[in-house]
C-alpha atoms as a PDB file:
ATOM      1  CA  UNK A   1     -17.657  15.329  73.621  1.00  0.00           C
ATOM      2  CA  UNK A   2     -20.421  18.371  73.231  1.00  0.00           C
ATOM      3  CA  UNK A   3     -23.199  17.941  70.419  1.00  0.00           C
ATOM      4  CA  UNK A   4     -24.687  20.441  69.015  1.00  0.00           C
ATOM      5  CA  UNK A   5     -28.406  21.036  69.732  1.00  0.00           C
ATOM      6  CA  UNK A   6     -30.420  22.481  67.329  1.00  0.00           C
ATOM      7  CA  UNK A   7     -33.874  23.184  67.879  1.00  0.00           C
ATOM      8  CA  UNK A   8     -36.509  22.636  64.704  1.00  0.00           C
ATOM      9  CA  UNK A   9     -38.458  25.911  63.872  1.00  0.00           C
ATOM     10  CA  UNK A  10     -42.281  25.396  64.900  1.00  0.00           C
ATOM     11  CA  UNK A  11     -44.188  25.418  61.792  1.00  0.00           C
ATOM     12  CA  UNK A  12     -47.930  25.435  61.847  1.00  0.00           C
ATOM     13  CA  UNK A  13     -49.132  22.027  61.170  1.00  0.00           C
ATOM     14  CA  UNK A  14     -51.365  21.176  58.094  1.00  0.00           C
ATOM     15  CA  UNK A  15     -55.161  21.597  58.448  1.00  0.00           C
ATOM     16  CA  UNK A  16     -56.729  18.668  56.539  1.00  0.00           C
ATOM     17  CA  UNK A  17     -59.716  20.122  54.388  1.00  0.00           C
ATOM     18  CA  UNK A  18     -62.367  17.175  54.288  1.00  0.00           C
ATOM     19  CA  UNK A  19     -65.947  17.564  52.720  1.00  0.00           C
ATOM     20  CA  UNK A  20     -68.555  15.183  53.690  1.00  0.00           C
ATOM     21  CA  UNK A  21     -66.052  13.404  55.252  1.00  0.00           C
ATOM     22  CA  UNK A  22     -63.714  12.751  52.555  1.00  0.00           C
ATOM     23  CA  UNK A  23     -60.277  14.869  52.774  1.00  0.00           C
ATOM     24  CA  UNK A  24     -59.869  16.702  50.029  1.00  0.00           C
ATOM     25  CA  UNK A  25     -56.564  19.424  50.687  1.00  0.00           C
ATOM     26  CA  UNK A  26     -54.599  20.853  53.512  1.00  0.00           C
ATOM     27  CA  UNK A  27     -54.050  24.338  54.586  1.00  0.00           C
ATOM     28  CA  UNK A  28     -50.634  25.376  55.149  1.00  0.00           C
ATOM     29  CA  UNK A  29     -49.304  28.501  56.143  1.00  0.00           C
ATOM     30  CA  UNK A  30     -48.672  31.011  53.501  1.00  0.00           C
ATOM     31  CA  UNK A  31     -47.801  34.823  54.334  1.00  0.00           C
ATOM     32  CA  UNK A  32     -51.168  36.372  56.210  1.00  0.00           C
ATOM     33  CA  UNK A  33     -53.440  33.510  55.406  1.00  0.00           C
ATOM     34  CA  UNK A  34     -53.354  29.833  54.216  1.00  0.00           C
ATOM     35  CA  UNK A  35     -52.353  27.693  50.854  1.00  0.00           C
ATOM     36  CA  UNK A  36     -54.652  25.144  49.813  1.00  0.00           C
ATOM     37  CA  UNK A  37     -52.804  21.847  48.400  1.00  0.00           C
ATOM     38  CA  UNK A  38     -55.330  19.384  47.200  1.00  0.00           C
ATOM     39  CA  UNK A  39     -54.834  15.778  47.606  1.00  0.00           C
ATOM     40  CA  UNK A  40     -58.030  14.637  45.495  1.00  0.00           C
ATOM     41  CA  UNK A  41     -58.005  15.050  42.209  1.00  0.00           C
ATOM     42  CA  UNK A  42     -61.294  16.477  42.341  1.00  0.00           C
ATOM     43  CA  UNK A  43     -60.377  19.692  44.385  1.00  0.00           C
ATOM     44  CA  UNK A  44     -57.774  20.291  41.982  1.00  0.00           C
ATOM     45  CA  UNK A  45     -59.757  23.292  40.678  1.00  0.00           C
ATOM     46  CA  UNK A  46     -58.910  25.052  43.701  1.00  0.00           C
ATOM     47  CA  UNK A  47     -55.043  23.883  44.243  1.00  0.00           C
ATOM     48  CA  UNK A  48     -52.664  26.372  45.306  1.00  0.00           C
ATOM     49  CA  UNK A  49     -55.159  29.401  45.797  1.00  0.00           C
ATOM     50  CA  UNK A  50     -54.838  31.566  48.712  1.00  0.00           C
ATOM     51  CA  UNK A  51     -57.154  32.231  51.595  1.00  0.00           C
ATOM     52  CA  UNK A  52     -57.422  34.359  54.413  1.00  0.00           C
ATOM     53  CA  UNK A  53     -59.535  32.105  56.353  1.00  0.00           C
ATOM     54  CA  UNK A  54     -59.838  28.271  56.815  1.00  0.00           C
ATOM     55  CA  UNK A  55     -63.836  28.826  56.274  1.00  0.00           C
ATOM     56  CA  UNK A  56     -63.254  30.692  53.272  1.00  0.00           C
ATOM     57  CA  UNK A  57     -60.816  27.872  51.966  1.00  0.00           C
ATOM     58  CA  UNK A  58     -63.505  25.394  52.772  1.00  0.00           C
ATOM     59  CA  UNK A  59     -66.331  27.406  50.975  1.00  0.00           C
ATOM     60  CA  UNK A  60     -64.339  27.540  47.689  1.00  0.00           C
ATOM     61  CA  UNK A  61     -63.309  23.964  47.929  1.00  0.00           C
ATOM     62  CA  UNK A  62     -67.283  22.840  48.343  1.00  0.00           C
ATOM     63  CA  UNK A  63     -68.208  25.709  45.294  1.00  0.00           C
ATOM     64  CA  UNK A  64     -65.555  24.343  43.266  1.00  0.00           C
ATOM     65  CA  UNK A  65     -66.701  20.521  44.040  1.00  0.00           C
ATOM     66  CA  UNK A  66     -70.296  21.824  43.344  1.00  0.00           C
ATOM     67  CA  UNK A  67     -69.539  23.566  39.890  1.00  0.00           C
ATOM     68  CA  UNK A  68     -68.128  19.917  38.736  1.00  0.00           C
ATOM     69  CA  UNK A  69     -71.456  17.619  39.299  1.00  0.00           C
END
């Protein structure tokens, strides 16, 4: 008896977004850039925004942490 075989898609992985050593989001693939999901409740300012660069993600994560002290 033959099985089928199906091969999973590749999918970028996550890229964990931590600031001072604390993860705050992940990066996922979204169109030409990256989605930011926050997993902290305190980067939830900057949940589901788009970026076109993982340094720009991180910049508006630590801005929007910043804004909140």
């Amino acid at each position: 008896m033959q099985h089928a075989h199906f091969e999973k898609p590749h999918a970028a992985k996550p890229i964990a977004i931590d600031i001072d050593g604390e993860p705050k989001g992940v990066l996922v693939a979204s169109g030409q850039g990256y989605r930011f999901l926050a997993v902290k409740l305190d980067a939830f300012g900057v949940d589901g925004q788009e970026f076109t660069s993982v340094e720009a993600a991180e910049a508006a994560v630590r801005s929007s942490l910043r804004g909140q002290a």
